[in-house]
PDB file of N, CA and C in Angstrom:
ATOM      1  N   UNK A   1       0.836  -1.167   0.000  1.00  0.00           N
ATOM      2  CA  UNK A   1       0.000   0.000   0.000  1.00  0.00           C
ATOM      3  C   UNK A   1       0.889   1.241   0.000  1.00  0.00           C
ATOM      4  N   UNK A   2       0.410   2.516  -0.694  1.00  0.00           N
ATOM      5  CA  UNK A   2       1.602   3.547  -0.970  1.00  0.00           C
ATOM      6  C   UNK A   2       0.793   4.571   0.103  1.00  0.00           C
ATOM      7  N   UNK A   3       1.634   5.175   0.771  1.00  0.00           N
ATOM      8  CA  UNK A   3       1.102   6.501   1.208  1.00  0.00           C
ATOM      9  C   UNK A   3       1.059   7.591   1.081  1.00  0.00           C
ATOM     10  N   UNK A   4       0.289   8.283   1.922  1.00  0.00           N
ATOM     11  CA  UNK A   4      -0.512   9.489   1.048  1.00  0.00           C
ATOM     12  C   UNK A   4       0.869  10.887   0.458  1.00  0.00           C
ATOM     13  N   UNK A   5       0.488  11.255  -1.029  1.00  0.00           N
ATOM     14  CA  UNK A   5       1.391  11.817  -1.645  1.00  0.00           C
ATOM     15  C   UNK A   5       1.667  13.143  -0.269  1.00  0.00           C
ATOM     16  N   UNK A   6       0.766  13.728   0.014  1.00  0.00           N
ATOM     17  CA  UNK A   6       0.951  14.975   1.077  1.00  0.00           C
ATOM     18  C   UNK A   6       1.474  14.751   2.147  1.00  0.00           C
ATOM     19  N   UNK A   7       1.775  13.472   2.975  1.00  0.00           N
ATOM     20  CA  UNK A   7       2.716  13.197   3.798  1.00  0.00           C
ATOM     21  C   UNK A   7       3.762  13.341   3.408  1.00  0.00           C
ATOM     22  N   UNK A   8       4.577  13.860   2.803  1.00  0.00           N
ATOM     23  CA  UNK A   8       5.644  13.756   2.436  1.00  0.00           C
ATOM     24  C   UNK A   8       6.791  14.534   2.780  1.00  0.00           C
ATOM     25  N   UNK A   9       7.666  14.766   3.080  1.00  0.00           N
ATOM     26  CA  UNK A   9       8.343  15.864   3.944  1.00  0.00           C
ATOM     27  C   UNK A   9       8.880  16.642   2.649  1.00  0.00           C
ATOM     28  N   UNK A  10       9.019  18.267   3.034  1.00  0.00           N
ATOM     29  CA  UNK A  10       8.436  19.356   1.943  1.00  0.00           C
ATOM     30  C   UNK A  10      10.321  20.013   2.751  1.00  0.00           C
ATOM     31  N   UNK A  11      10.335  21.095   1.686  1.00  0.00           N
ATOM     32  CA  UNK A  11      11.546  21.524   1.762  1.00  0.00           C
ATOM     33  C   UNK A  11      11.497  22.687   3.140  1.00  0.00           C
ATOM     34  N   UNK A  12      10.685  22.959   3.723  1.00  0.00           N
ATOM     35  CA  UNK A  12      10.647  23.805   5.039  1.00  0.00           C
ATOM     36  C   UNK A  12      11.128  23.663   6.075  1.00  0.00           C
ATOM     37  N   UNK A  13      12.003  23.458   6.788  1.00  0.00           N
ATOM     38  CA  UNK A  13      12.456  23.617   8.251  1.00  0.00           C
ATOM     39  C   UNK A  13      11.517  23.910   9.342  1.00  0.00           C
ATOM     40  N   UNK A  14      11.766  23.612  10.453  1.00  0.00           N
ATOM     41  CA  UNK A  14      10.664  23.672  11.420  1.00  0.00           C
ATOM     42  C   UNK A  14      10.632  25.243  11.530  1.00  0.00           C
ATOM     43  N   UNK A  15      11.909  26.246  11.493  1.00  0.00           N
ATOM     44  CA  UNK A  15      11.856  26.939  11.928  1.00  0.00           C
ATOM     45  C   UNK A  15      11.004  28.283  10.615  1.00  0.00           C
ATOM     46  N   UNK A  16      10.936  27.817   9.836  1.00  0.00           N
ATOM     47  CA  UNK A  16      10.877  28.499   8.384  1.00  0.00           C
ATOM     48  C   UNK A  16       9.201  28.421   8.254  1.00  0.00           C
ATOM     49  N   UNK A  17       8.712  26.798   8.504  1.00  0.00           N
ATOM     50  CA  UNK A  17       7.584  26.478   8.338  1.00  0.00           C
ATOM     51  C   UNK A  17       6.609  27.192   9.649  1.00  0.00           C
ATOM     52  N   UNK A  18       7.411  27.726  10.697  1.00  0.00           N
ATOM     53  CA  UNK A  18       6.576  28.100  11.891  1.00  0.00           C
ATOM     54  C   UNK A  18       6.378  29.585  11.772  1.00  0.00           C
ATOM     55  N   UNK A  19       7.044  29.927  11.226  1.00  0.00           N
ATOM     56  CA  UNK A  19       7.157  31.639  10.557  1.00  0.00           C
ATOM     57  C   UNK A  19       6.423  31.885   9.686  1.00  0.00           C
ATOM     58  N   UNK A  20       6.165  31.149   8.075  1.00  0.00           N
ATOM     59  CA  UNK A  20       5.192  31.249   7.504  1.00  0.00           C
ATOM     60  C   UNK A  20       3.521  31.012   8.224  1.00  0.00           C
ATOM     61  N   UNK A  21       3.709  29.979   8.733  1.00  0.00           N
ATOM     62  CA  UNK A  21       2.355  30.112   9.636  1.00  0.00           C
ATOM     63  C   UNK A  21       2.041  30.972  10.620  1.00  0.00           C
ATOM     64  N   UNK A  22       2.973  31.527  10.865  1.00  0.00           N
ATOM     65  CA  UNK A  22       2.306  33.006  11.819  1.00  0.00           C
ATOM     66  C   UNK A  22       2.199  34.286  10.930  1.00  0.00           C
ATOM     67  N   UNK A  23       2.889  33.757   9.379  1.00  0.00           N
ATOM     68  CA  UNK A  23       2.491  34.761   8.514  1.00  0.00           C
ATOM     69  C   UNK A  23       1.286  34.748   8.102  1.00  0.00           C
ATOM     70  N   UNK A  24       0.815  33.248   8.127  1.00  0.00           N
ATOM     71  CA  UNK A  24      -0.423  33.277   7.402  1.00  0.00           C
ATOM     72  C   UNK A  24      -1.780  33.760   8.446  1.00  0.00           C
ATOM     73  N   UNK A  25      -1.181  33.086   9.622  1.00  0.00           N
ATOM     74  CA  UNK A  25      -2.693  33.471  11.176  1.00  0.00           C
ATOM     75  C   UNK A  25      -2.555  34.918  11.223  1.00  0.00           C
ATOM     76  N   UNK A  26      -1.450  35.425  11.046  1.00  0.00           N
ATOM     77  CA  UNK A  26      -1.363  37.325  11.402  1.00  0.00           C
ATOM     78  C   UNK A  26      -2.119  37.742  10.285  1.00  0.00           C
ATOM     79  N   UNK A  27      -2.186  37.585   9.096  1.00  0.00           N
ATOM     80  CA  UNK A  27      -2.610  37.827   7.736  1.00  0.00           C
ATOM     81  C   UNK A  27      -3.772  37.527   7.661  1.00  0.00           C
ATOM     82  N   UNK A  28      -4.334  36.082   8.212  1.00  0.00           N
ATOM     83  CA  UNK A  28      -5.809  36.407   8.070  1.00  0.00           C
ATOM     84  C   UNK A  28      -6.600  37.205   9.345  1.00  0.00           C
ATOM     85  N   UNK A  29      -5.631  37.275  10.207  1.00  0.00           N
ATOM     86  CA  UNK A  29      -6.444  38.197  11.277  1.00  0.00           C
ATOM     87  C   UNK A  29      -6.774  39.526  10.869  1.00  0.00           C
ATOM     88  N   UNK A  30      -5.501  39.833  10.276  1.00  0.00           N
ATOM     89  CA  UNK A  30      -5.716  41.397   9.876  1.00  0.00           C
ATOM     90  C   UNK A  30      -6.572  41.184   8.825  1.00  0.00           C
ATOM     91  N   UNK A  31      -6.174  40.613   7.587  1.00  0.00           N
ATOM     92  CA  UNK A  31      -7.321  40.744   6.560  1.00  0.00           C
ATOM     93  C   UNK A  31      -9.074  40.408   7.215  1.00  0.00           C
ATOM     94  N   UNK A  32      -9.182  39.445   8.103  1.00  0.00           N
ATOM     95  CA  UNK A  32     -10.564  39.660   8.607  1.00  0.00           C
ATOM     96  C   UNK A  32     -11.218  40.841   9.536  1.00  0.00           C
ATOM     97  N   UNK A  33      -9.743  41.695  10.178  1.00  0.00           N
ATOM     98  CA  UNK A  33     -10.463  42.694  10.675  1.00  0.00           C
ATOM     99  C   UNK A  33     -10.440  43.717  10.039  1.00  0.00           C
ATOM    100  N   UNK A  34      -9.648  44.670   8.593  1.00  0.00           N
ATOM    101  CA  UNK A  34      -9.911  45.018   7.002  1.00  0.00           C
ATOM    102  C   UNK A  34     -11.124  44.930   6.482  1.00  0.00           C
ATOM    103  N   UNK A  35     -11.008  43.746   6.830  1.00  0.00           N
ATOM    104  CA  UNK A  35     -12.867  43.414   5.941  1.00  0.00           C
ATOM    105  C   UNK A  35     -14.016  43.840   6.645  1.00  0.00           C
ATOM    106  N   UNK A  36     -13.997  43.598   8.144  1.00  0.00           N
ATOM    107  CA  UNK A  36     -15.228  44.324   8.521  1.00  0.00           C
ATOM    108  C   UNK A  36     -14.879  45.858   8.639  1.00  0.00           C
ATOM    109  N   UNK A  37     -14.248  46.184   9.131  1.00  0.00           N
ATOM    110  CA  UNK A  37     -13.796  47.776   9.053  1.00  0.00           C
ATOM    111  C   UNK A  37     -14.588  48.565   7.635  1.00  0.00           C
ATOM    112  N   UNK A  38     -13.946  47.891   6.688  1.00  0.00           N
ATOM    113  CA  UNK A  38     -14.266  48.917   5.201  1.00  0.00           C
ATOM    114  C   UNK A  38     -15.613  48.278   4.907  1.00  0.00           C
ATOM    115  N   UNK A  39     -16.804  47.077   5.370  1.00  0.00           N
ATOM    116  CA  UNK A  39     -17.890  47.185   5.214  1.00  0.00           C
ATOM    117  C   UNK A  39     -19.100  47.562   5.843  1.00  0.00           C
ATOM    118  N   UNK A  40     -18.300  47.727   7.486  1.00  0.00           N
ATOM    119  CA  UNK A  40     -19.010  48.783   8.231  1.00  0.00           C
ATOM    120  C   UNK A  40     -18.612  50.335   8.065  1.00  0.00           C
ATOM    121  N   UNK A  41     -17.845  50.743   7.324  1.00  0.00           N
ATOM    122  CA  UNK A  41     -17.871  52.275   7.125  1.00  0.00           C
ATOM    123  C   UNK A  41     -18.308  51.895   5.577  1.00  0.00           C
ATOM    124  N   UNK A  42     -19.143  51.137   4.775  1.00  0.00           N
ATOM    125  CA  UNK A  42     -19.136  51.355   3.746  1.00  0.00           C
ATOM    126  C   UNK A  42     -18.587  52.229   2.789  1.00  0.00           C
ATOM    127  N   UNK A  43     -17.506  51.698   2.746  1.00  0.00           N
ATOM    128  CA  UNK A  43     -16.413  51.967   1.965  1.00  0.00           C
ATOM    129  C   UNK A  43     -16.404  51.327  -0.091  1.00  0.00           C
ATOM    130  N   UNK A  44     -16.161  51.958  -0.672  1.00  0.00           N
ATOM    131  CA  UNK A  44     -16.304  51.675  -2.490  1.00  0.00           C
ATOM    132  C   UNK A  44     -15.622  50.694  -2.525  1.00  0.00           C
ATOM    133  N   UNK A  45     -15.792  49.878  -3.304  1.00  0.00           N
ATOM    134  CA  UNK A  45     -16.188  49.062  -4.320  1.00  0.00           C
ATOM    135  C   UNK A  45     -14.209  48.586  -4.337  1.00  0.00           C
ATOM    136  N   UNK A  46     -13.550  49.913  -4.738  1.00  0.00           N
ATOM    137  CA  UNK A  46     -12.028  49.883  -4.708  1.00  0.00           C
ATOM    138  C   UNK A  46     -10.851  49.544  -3.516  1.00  0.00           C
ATOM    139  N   UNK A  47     -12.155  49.902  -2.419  1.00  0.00           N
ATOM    140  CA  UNK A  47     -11.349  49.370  -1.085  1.00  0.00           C
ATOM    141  C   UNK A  47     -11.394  48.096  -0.668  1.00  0.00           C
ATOM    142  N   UNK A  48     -12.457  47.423  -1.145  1.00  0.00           N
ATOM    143  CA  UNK A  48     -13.085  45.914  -1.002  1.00  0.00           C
ATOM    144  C   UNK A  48     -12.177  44.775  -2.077  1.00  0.00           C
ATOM    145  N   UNK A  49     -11.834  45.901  -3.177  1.00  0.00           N
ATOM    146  CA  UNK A  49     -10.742  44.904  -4.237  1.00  0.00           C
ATOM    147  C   UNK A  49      -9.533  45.323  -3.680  1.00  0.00           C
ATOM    148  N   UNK A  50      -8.775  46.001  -2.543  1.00  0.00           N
ATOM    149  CA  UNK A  50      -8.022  46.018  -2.065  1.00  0.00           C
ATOM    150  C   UNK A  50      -7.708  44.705  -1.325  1.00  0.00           C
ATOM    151  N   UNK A  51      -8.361  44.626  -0.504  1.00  0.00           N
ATOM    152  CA  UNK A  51      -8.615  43.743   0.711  1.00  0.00           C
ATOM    153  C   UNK A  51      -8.217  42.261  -0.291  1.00  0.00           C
ATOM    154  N   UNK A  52      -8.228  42.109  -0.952  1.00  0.00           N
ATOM    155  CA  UNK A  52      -7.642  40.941  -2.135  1.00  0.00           C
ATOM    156  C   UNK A  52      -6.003  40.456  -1.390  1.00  0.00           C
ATOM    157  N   UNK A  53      -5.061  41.583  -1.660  1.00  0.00           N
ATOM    158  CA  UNK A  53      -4.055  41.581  -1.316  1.00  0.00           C
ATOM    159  C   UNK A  53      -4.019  41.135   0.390  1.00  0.00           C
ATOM    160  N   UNK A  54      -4.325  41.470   1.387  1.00  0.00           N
ATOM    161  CA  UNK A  54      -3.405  40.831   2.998  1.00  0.00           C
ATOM    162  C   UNK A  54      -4.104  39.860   2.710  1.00  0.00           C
ATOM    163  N   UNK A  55      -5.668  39.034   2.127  1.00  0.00           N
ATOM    164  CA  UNK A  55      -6.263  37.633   2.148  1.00  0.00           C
ATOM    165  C   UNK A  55      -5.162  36.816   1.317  1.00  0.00           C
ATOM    166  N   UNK A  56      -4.671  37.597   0.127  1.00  0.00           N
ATOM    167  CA  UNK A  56      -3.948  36.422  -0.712  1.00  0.00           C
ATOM    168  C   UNK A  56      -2.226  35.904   0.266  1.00  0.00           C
ATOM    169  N   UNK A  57      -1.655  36.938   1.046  1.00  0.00           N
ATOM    170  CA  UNK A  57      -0.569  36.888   1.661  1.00  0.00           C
ATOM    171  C   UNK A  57      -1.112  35.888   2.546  1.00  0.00           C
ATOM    172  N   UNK A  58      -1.826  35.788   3.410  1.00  0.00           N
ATOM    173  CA  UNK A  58      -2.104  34.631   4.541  1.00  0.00           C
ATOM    174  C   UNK A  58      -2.332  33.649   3.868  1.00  0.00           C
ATOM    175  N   UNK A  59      -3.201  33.645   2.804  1.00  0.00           N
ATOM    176  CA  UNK A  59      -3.276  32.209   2.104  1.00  0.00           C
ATOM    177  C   UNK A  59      -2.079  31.630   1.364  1.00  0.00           C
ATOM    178  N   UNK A  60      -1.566  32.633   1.429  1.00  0.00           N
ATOM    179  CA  UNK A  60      -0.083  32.089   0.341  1.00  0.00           C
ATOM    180  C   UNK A  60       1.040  31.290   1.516  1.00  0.00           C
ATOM    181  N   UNK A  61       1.061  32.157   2.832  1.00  0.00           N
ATOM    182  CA  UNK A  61       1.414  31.735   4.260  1.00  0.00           C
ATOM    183  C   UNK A  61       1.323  30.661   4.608  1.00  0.00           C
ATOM    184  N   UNK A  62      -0.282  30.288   4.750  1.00  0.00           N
ATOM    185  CA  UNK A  62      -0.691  29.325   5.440  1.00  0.00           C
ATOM    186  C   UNK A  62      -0.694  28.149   4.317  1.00  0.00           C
ATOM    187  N   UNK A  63      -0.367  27.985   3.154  1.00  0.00           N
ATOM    188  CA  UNK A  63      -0.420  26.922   1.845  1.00  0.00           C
ATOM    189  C   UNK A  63       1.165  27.155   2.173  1.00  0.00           C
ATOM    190  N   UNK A  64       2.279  27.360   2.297  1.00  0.00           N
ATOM    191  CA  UNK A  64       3.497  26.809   2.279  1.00  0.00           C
ATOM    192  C   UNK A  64       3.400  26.606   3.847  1.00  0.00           C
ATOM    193  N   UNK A  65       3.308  26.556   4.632  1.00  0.00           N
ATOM    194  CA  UNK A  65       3.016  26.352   6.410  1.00  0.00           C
ATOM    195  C   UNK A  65       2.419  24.755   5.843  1.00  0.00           C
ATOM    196  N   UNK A  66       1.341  24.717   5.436  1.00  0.00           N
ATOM    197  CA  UNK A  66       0.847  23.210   6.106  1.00  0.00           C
ATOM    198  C   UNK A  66       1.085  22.364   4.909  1.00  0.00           C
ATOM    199  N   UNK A  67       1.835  22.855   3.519  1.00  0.00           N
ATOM    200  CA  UNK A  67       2.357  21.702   2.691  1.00  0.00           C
ATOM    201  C   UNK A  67       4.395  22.013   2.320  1.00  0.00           C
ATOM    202  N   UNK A  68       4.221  22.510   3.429  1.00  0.00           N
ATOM    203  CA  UNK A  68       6.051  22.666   3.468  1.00  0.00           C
ATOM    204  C   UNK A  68       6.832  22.808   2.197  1.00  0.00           C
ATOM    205  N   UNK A  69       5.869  24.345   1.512  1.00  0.00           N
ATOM    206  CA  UNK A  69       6.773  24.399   0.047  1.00  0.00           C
ATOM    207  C   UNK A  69       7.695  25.403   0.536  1.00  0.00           C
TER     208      UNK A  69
END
């Protein structure tokens, strides 16, 4: 039986992989508190396609954090 391809140990260091993941939890904290901020001051249309950018940094964070690219 073969095991699973994502077990696999990824080029990250413990210490590298623990940094990106506090890049990614800091990143979505802030991007979730961004997001309510600019839709309780109803804020345009341009500030909401802002908010794109700190969501894509935490997700980019937290995708090398839990597959150790």
């Amino acid at each position: 039986m073969q095991a699973c391809p994502l077990a696999r140990d990824g080029n990250l260091g413990g210490d590298a992989q623990n940094a990106r993941l506090r890049v990614g939890v800091a990143g979505s904290a802030l991007a979730m508190v961004l997001a309510v901020l600019v839709v309780e001051a109803e804020l345009g249309l341009v500030f909401r396609l802002l908010l794109f950018v700190p969501f894509a940094v935490a997700a980019a964070g937290l995708w090398a954090a839990l597959y150790r690219t």
